[in-house]
Protein backbone atom coordinates (compact mmCIF):
# COMPACT_ATOMS: atom_id res chain seq x y z
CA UNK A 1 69.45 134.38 111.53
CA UNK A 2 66.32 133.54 113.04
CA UNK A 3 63.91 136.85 114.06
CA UNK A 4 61.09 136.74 116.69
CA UNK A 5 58.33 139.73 115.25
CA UNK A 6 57.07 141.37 118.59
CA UNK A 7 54.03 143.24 116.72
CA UNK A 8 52.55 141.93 113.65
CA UNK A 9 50.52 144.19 111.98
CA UNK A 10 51.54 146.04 108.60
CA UNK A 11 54.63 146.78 109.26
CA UNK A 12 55.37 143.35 110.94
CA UNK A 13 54.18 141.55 107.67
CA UNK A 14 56.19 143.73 105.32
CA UNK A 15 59.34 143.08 108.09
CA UNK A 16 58.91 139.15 107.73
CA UNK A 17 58.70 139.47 104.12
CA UNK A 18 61.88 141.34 103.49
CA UNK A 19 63.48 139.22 106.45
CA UNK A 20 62.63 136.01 104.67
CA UNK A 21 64.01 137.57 101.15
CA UNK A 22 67.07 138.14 102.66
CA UNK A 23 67.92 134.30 104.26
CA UNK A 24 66.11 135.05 107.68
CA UNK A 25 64.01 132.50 109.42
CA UNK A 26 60.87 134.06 111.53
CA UNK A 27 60.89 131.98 114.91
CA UNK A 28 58.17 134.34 116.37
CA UNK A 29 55.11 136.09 115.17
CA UNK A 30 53.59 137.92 118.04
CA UNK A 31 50.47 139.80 118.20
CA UNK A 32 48.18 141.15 121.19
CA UNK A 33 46.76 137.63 122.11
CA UNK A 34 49.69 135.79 121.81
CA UNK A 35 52.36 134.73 123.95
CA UNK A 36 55.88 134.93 124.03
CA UNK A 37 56.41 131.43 123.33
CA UNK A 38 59.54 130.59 120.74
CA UNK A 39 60.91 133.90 121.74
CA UNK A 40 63.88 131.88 123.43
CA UNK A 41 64.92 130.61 120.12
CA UNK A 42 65.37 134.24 118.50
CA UNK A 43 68.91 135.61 117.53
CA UNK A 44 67.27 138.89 117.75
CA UNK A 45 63.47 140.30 117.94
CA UNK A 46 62.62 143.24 115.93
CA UNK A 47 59.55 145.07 117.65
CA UNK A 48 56.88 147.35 116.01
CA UNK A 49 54.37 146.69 118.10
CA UNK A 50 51.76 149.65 119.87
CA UNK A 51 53.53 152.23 122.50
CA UNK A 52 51.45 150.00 125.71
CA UNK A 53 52.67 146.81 124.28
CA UNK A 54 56.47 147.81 123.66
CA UNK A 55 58.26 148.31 127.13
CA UNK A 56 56.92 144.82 128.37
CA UNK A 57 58.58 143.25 124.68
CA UNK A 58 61.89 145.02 125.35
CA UNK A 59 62.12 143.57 128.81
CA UNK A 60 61.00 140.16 127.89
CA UNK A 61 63.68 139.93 125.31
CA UNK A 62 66.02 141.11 128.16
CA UNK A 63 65.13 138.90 130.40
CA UNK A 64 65.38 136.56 127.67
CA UNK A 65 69.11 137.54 126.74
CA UNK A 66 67.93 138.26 123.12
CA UNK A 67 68.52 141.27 121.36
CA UNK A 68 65.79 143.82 120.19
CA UNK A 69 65.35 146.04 117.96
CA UNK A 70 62.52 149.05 118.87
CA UNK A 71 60.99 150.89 116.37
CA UNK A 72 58.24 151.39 118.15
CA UNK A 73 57.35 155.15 119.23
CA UNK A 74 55.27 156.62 121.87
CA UNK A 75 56.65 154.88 124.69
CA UNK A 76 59.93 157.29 125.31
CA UNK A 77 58.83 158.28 129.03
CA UNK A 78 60.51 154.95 129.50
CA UNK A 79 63.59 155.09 127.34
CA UNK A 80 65.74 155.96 130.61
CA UNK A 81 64.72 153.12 132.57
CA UNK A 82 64.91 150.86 129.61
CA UNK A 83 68.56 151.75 128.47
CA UNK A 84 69.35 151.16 132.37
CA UNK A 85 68.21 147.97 132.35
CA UNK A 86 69.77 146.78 129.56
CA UNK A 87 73.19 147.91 131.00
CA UNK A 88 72.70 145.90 133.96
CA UNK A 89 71.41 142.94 132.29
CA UNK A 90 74.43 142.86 129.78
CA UNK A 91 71.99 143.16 127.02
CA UNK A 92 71.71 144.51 123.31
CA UNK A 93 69.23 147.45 122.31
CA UNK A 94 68.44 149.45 119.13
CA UNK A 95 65.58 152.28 119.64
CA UNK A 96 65.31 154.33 116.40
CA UNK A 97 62.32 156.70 116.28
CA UNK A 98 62.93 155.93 112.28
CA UNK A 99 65.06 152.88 110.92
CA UNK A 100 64.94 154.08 107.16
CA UNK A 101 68.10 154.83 105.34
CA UNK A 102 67.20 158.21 103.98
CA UNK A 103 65.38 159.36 107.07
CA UNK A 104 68.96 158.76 108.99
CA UNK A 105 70.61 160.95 106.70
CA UNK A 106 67.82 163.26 106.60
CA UNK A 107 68.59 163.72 110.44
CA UNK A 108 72.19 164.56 109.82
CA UNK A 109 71.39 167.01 107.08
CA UNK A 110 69.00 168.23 109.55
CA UNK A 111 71.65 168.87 112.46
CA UNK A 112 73.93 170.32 109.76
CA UNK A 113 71.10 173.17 108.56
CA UNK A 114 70.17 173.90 112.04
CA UNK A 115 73.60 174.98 113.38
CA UNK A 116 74.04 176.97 110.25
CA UNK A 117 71.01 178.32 110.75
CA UNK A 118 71.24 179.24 114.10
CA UNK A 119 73.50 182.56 113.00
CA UNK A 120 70.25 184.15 111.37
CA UNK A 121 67.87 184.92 114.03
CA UNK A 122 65.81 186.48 111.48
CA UNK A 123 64.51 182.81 110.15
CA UNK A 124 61.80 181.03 112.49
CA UNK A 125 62.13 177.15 112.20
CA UNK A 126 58.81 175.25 111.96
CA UNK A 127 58.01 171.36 111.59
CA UNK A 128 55.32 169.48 109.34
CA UNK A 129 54.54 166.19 109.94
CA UNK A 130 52.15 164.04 107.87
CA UNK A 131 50.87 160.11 108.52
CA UNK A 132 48.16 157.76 107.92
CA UNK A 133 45.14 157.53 110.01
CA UNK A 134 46.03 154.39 111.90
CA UNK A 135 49.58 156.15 113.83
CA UNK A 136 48.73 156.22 117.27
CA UNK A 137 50.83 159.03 118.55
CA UNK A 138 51.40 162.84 117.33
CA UNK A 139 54.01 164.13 116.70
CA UNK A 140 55.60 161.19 115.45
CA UNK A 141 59.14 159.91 116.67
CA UNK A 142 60.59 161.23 113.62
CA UNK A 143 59.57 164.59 114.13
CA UNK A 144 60.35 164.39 117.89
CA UNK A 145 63.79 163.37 116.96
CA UNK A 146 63.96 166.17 114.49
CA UNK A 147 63.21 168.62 116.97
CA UNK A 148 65.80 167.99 119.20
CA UNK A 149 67.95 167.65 116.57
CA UNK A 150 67.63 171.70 116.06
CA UNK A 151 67.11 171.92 119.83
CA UNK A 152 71.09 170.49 120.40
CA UNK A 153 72.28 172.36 117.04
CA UNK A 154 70.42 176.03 117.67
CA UNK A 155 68.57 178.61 120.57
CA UNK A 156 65.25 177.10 120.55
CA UNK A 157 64.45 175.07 123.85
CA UNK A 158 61.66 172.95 123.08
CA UNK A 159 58.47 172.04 120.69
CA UNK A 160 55.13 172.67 120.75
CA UNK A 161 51.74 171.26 119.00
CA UNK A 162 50.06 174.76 119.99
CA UNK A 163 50.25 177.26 117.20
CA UNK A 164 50.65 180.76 119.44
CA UNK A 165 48.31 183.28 119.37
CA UNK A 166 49.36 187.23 117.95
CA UNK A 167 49.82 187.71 121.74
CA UNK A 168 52.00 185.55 122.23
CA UNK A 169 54.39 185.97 119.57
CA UNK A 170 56.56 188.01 121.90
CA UNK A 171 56.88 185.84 124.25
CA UNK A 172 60.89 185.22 124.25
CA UNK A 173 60.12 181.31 125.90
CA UNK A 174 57.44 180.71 123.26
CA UNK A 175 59.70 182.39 120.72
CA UNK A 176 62.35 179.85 121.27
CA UNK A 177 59.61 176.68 121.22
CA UNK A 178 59.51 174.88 117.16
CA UNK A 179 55.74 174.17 116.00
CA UNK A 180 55.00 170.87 115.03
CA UNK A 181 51.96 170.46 112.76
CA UNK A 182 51.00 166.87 112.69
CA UNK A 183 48.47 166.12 110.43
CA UNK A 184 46.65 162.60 109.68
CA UNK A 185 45.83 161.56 105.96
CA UNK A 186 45.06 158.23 104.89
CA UNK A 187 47.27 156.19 103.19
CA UNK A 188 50.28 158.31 103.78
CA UNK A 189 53.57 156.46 105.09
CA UNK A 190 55.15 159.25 106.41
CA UNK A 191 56.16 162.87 105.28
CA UNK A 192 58.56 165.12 107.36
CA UNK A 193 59.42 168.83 106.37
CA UNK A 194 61.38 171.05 107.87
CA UNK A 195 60.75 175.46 106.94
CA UNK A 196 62.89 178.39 108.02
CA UNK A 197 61.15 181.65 107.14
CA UNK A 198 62.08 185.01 106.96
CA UNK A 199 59.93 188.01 105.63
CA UNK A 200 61.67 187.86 102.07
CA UNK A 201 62.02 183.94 101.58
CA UNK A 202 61.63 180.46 102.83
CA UNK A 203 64.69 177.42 102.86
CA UNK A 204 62.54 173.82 103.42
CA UNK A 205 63.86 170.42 103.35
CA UNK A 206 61.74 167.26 103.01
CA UNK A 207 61.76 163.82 103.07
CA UNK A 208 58.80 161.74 101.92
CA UNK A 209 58.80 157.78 102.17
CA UNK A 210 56.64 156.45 99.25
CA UNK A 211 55.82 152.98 101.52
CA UNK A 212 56.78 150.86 104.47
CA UNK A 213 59.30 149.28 102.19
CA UNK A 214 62.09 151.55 103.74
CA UNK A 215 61.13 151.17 107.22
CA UNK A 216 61.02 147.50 107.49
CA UNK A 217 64.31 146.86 105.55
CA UNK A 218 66.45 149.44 108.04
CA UNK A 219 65.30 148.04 110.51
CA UNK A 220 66.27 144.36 109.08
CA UNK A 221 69.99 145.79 108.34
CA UNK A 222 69.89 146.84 112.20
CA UNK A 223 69.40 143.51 113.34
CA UNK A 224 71.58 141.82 111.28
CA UNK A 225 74.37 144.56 112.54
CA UNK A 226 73.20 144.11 116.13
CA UNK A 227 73.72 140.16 116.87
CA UNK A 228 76.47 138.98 118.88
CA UNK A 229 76.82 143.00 119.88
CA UNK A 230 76.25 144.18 124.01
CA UNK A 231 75.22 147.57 124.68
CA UNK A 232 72.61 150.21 123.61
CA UNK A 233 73.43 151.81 120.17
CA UNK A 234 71.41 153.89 117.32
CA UNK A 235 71.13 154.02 113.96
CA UNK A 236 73.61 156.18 113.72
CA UNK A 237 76.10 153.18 115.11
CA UNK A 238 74.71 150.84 111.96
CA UNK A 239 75.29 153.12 109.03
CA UNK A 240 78.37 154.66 110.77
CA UNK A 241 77.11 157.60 110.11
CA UNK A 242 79.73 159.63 112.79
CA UNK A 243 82.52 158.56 110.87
């Protein structure tokens, strides 16, 4: 299969070097400066690229008829407009927030806990969110998608990167809003927990990704499942993960 890289920093390298392990020919390496030249030859483009940069690749590779994978975040103010577009070009579209394996399941175990939790009203749900120093955006994707993973599965309405005041704790809206604390630590690929406390105990789950490893070869698997397919789909689609 040959790949076009739209974004070719860290995680760009580490995608071309799995890609190229697993039979994969990179037609495209594209970075800031460069142009979208060879793009036409792609079976599919795989983009981690900056939030400004990644709405102009998915519609290139539209217009282009090639089908792109997005793992960029940052950018979802545009996620309407972009999933419209590809239904009325005829065209193929992954967006994951989070293309690793375990992070997938992590957001199923996630809806599962939430709607079981959301018979004790005496647990509060709260979100911790930890990357390296270089992530652009806060919260991450992953933790946004977490969120509204207990947002469709419980009461609460919304998150929030403002930790309420005593005052406020009575507040029924801010009540029903889940904190996010994002914190920025070098050298860490990504760590995601999720807490429900009560006065007498706490239930957490956690997933911690030890290196880009994970990220780059989900997001290979989902363009290998995604050529020769129309439509818009999610990670959930390529593991199968409703059946």
């Amino acid at each position: 299969m040959k790949i076009a890289l739209l974004g070719y920093g860290k995680m760009g390298k580490v995608i071309e070097r799995i890609a190229l392990e697993r039979g994969h020919e990179i037609v495209l390496r594209k970075s800031s400066t460069s142009t979208y030249e060879g793009l036409e030859n792609a079976d599919v483009a795989i983009d981690f690229s900056i939030p400004d940069s990644a709405v102009c690749n998915i519609k290139q590779c539209f217009d282009t008829n090639v089908p792109v994978v997005c793992g960029t975040t940052g950018w979802l103010e545009h996620y309407d407009e972009i999933v419209s577009l590809c239904e009325s070009k005829n065209g193929s579209f992954i967006y994951g927030s989070n293309f690793s394996l375990g992070v997938n399941i992590f957001f199923e175990l996630n809806n599962y806990l939430a709607k079981m939790m959301s018979k004790f009203n005496q647990y509060k749900v709260s979100m911790e969110e930890i990357h390296h120093t270089q992530k652009l955006d806060a919260p991450s994707g992953t933790a946004i998608s977490l969120a509204k993973g207990i947002i469709e599965n419980s009461d609460y309405t919304n998150w929030t990167l403002d930790n309420p005041t005593e005052n406020d704790t009575s507040d029924s809206e801010l009540a029903k809003q889940i904190l996010i604390d994002a914190k920025r630590i070098e050298n860490v690929p990504g760590t995601h927990s999720i807490f429900y406390d009560s006065s007498v105990d706490q239930i957490e789950i956690k997933h911690t990704a030890h290196n880009r490893e994970g990220f780059a070869l989900g997001a290979v698997i989902a363009a290998e499942w995604l050529a020769n397919k129309k439509g818009v789909f999610t990670m959930k689609d390529v593991l199968s993960l409703d059946n």
